[in-house]
C-alpha atoms as a PDB file:
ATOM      1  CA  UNK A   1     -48.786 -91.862 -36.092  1.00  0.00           C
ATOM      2  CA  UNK A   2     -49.115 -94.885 -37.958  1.00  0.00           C
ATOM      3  CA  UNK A   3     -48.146 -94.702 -42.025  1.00  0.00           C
ATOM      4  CA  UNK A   4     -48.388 -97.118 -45.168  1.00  0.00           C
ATOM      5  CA  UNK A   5     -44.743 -98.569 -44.605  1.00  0.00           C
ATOM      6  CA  UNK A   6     -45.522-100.165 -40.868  1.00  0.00           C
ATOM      7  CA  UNK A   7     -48.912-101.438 -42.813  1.00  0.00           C
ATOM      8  CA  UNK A   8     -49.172-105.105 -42.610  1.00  0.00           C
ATOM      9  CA  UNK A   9     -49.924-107.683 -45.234  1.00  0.00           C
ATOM     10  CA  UNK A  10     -53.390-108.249 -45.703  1.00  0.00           C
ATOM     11  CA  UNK A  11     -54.489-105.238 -44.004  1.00  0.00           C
ATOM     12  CA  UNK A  12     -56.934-102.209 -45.578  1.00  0.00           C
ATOM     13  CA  UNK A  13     -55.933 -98.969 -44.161  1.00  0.00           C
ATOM     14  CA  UNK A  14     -57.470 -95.322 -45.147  1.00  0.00           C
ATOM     15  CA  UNK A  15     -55.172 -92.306 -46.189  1.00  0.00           C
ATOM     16  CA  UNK A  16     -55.354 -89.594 -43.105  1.00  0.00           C
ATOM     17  CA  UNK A  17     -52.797 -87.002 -44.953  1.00  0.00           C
ATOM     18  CA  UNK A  18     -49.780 -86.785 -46.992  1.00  0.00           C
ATOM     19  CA  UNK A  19     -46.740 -85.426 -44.848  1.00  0.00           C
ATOM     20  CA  UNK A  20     -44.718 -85.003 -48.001  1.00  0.00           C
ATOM     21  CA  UNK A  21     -44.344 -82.104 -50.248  1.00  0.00           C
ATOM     22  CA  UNK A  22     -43.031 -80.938 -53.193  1.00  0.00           C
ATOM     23  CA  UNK A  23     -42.881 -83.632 -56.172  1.00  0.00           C
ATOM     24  CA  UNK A  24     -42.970 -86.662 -54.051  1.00  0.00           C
ATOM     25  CA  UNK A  25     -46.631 -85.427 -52.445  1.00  0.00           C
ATOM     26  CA  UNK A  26     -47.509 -84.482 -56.122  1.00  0.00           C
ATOM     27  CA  UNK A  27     -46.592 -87.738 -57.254  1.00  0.00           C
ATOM     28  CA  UNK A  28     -48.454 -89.406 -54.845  1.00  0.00           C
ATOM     29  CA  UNK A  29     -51.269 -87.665 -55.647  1.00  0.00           C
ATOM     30  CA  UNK A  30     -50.895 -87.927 -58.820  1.00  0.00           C
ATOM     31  CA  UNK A  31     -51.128 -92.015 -58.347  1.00  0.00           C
ATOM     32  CA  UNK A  32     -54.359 -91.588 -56.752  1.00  0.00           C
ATOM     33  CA  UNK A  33     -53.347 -91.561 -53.205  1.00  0.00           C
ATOM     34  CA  UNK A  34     -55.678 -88.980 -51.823  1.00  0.00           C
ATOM     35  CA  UNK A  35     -57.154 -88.215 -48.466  1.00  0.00           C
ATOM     36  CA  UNK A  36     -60.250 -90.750 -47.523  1.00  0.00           C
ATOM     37  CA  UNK A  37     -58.717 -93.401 -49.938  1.00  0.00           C
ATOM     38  CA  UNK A  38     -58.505 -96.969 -48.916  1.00  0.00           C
ATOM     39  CA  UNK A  39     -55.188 -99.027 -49.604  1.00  0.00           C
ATOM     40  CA  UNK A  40     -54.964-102.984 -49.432  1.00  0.00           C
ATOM     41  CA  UNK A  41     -51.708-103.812 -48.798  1.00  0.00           C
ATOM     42  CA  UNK A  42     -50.976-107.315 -51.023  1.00  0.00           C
ATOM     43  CA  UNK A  43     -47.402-107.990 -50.650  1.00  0.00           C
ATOM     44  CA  UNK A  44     -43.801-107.301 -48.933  1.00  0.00           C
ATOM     45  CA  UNK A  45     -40.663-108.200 -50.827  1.00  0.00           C
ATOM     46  CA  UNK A  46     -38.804-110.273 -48.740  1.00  0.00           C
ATOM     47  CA  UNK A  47     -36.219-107.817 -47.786  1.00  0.00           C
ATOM     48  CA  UNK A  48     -39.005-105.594 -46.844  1.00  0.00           C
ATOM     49  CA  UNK A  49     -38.538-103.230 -49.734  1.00  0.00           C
ATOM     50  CA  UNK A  50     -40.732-102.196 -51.965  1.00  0.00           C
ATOM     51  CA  UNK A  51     -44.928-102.927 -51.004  1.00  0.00           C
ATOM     52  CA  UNK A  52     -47.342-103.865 -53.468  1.00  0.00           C
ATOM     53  CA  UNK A  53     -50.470-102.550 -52.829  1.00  0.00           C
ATOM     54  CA  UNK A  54     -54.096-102.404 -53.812  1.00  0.00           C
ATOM     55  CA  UNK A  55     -55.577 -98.841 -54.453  1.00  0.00           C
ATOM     56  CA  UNK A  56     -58.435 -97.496 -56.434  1.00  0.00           C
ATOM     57  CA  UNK A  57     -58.561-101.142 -58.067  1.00  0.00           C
ATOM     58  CA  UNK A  58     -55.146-101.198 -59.298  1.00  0.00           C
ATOM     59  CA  UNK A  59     -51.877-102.528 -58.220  1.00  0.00           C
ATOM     60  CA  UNK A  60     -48.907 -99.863 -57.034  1.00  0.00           C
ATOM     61  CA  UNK A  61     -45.471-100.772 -55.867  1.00  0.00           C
ATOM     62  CA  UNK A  62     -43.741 -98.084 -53.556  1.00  0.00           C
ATOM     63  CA  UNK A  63     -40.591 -98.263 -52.134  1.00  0.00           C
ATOM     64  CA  UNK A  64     -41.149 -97.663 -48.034  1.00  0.00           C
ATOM     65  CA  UNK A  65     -39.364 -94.510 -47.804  1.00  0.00           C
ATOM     66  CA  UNK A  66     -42.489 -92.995 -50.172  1.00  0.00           C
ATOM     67  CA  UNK A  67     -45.193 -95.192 -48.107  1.00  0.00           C
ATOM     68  CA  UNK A  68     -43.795 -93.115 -44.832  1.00  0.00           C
ATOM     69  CA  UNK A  69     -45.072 -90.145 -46.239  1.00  0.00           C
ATOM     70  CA  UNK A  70     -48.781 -91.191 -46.156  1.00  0.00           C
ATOM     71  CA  UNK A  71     -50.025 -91.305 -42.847  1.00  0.00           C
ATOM     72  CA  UNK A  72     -53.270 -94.330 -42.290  1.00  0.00           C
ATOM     73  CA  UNK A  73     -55.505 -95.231 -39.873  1.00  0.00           C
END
């Protein structure tokens, strides 16, 4: 099972399902990341934490323990 946080930079991945739940999957949702959606991710902080990314033509930082909850292919 690959997810958003082991994404690499400058790669487009597509949402499979959201393994949350409760108000984190909500939230997620909420920020338009659905199933069939494609994410670019842009950028890493140099620590590794938290991912810009590129979704629905807008920009969206997560922290990684939110981008493991949304499995990609």
């Amino acid at each position: 099972m690959k997810t958003l946080r082991n994404a690499k930079v400058g790669e487009m991945v597509k949402v499979v399902k959201l393994s949350g739940s409760g108000a984190v999957k909500r939230r997620m949702m909420d920020m338009g990341i659905t199933k069939g959606t494609e994410i670019f991710v842009r950028k890493v902080a140099p620590l590794g934490d938290p991912i810009e990314v590129n979704i629905r033509g807008y920009e969206l930082t997560l922290r990684k323990d939110d981008a493991a909850i949304v499995e990609v292919e």
